[in-house]
C-alpha atoms as a PDB file:
ATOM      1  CA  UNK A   1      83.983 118.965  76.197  1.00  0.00           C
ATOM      2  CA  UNK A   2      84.837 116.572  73.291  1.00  0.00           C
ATOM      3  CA  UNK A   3      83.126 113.484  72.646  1.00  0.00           C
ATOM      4  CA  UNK A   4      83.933 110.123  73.494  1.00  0.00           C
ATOM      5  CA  UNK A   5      87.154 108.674  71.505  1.00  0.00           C
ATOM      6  CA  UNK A   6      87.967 105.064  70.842  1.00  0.00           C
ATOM      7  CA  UNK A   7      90.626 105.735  73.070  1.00  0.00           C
ATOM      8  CA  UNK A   8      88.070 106.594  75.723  1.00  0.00           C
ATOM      9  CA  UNK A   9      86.271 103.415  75.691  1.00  0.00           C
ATOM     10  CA  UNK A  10      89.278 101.354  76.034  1.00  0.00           C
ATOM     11  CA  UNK A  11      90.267 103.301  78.963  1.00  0.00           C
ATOM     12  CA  UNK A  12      87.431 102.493  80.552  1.00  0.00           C
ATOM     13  CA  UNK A  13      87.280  98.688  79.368  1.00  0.00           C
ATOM     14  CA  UNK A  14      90.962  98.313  81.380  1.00  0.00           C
ATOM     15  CA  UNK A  15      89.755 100.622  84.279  1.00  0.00           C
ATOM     16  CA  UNK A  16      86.862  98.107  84.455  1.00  0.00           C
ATOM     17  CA  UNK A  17      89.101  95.073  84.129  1.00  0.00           C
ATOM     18  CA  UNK A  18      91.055  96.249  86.683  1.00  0.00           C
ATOM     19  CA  UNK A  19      88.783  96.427  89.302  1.00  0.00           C
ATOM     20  CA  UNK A  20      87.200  93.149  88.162  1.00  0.00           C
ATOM     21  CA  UNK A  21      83.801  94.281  86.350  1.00  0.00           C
ATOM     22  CA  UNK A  22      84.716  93.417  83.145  1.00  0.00           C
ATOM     23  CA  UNK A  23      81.420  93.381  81.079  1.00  0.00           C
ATOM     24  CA  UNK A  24      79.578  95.044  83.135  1.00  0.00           C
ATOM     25  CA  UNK A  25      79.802  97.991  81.033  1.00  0.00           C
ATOM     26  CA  UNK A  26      75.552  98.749  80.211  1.00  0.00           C
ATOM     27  CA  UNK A  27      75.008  98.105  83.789  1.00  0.00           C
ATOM     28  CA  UNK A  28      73.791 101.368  85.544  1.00  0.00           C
ATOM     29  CA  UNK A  29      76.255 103.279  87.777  1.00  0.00           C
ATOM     30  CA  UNK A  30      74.682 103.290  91.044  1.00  0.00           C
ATOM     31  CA  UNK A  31      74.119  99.608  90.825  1.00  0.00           C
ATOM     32  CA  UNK A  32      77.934  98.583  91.060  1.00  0.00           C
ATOM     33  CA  UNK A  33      80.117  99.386  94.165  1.00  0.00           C
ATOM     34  CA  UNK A  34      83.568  98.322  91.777  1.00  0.00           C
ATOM     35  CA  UNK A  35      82.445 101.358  89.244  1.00  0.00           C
ATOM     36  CA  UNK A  36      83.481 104.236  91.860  1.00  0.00           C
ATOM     37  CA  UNK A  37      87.108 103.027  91.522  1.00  0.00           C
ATOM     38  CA  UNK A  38      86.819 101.947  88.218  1.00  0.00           C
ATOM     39  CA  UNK A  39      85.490 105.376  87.775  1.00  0.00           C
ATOM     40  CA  UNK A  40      88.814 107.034  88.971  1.00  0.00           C
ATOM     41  CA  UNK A  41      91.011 104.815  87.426  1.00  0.00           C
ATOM     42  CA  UNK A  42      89.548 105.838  84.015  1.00  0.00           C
ATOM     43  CA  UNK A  43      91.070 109.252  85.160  1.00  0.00           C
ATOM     44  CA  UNK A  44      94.620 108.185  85.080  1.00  0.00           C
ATOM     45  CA  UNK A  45      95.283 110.567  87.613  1.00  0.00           C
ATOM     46  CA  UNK A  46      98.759 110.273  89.597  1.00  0.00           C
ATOM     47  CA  UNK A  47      96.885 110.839  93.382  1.00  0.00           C
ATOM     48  CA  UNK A  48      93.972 109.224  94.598  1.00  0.00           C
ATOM     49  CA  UNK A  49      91.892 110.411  97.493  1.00  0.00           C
ATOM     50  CA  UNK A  50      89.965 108.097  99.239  1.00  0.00           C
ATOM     51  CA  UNK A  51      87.416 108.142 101.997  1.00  0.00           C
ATOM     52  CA  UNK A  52      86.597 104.979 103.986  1.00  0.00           C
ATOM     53  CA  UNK A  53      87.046 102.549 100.573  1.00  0.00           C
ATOM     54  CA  UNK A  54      86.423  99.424 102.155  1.00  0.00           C
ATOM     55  CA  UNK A  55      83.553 100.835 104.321  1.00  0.00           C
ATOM     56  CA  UNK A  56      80.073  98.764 103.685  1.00  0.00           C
ATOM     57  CA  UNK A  57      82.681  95.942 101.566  1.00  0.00           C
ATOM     58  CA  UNK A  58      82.284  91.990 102.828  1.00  0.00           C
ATOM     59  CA  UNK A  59      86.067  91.023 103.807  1.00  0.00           C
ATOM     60  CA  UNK A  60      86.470  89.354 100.655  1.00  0.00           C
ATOM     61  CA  UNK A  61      85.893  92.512  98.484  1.00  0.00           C
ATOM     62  CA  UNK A  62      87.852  94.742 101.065  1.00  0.00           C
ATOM     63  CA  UNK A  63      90.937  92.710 100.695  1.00  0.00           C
ATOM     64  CA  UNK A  64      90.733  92.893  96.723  1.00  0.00           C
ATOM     65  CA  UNK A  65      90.320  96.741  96.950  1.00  0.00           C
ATOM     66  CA  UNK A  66      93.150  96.951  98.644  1.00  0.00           C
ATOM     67  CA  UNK A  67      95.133  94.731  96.624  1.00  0.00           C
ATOM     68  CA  UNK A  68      94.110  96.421  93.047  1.00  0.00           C
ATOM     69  CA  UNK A  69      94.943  99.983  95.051  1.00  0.00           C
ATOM     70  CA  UNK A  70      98.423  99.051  96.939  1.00  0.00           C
ATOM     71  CA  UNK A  71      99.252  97.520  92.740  1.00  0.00           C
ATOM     72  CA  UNK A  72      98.298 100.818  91.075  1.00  0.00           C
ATOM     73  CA  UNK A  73     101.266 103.090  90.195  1.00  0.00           C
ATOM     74  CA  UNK A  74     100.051 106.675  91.729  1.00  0.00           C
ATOM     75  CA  UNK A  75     100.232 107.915  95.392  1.00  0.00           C
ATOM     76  CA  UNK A  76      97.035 107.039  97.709  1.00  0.00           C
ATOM     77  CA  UNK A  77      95.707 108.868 100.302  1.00  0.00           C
ATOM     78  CA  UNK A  78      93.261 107.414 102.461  1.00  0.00           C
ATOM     79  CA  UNK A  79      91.329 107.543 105.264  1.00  0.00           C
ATOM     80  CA  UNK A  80      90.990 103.978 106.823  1.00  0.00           C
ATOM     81  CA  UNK A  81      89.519 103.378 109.933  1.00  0.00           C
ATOM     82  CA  UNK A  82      90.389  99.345 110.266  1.00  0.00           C
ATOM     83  CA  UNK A  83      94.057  99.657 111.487  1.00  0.00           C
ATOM     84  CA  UNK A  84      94.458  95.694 110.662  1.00  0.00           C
ATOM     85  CA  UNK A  85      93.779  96.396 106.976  1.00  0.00           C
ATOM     86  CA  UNK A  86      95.815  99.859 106.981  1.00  0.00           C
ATOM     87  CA  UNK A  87      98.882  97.833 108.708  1.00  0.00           C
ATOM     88  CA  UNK A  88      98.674  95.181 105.860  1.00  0.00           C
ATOM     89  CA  UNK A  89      98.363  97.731 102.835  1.00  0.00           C
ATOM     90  CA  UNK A  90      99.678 100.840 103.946  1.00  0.00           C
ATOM     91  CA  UNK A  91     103.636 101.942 103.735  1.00  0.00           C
ATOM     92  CA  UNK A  92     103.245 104.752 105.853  1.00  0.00           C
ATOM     93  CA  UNK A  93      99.976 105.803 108.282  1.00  0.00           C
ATOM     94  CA  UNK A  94      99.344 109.144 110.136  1.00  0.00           C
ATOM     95  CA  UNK A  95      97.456 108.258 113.325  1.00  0.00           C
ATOM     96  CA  UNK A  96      94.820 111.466 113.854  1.00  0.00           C
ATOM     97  CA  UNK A  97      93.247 111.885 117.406  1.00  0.00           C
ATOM     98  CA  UNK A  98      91.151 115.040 118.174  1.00  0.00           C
ATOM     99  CA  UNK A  99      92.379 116.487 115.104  1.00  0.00           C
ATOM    100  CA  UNK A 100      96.000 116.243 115.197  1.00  0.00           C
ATOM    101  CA  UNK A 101      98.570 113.969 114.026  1.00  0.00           C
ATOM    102  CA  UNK A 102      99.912 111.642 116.702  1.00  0.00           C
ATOM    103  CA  UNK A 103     101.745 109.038 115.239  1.00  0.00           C
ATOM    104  CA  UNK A 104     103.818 109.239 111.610  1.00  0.00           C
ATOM    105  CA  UNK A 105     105.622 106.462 109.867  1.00  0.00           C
ATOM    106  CA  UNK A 106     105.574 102.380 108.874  1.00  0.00           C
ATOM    107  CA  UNK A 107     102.793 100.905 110.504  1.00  0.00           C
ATOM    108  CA  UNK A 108     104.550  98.782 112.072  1.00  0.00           C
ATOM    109  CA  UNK A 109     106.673 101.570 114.107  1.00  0.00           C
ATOM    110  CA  UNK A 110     103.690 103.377 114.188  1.00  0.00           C
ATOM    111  CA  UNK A 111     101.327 100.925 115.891  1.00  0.00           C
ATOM    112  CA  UNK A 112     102.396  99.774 119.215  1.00  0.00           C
ATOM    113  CA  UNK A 113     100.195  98.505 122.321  1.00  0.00           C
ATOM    114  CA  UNK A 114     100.935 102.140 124.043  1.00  0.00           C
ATOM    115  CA  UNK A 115      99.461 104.172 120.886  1.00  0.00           C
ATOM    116  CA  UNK A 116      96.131 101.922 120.415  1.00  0.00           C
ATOM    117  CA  UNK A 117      95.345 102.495 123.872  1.00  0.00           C
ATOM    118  CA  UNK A 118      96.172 106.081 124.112  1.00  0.00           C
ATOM    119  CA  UNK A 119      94.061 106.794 120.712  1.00  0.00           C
ATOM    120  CA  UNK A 120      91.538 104.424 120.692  1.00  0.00           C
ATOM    121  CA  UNK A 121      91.189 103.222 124.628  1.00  0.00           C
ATOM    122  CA  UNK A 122      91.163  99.420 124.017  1.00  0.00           C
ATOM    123  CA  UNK A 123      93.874  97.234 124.500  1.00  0.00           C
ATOM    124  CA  UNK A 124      95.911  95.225 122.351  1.00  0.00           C
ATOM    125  CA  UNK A 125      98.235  92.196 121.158  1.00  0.00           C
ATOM    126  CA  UNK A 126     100.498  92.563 118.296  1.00  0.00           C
ATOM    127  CA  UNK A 127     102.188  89.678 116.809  1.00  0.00           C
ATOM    128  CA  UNK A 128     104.745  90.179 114.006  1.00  0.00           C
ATOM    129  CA  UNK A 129     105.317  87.303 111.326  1.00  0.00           C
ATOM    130  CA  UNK A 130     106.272  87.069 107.801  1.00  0.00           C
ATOM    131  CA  UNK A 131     102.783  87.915 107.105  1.00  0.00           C
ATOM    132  CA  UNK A 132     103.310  91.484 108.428  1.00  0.00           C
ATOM    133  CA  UNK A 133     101.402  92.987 111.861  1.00  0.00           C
ATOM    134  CA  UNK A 134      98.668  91.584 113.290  1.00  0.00           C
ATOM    135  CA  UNK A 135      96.560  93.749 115.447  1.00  0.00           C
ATOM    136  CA  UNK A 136      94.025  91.567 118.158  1.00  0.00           C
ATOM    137  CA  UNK A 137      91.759  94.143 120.249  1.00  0.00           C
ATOM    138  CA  UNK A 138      90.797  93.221 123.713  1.00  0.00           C
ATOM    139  CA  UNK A 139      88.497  94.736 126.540  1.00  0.00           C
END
């Protein structure tokens, strides 16, 4: 319940730069998607929680999410429904279906042809390269 430090403000000036929105601090808060991040980085909290970040994100601004979150040094948890973008940024993924876990571990131990069709019903080619996994979905 104190008020705003010097401190304070610079927190928020690196949480900002962080995420990329540097000077964009008088800009409102429901007019910037970077700010929610940007909001939780000025937390300095050791465990994020996050929903479906790159949900309603161009690919451009999905892949630079990721990239500022897989560089920060606390534990993530998040729910990602885009396995190709949880295979490149995630060290280890619990696969859910109906509920419960079905799959545990490095995604690419975790993600095989047999588990995408048994979760998800689609079929799949996965090609491994220096890149990491690549995930192509097929009817």
């Amino acid at each position: 319940m104190e008020r705003d430090t010097a401190d304070d403000y610079q927190i928020i000036r690196d949480a900002l730069r962080t995420v990329g929105m540097e000077g964009f601090e008088e800009r409102g808060f429901a007019t910037l998607s970077g700010v929610v991040l940007a909001r939780a980085l000025a937390q300095r909290t050791p465990c994020l929680i996050l929903d479906e970040p790159t949900n309603h994100l161009d690919i451009k601004y999905q892949l630079q999410l990721m990239r500022i979150v897989k560089e920060l040094r606390c534990t993530v948890i998040s729910a990602i429904h885009d396995i190709n973008i949880a295979a490149m940024y995630c060290d280890d993924l619990y696969v859910l279906s109906d509920g419960c876990i079905r799959a545990h571990g490095a995604p690419q131990v975790v993600l095989t042809q047999e588990l995408i069709w048994e979760v998800y019903g689609v079929r799949a080619t996965l090609t491994h390269d220096e890149n990491g996994l690549h995930i192509v979905f097929r009817e």
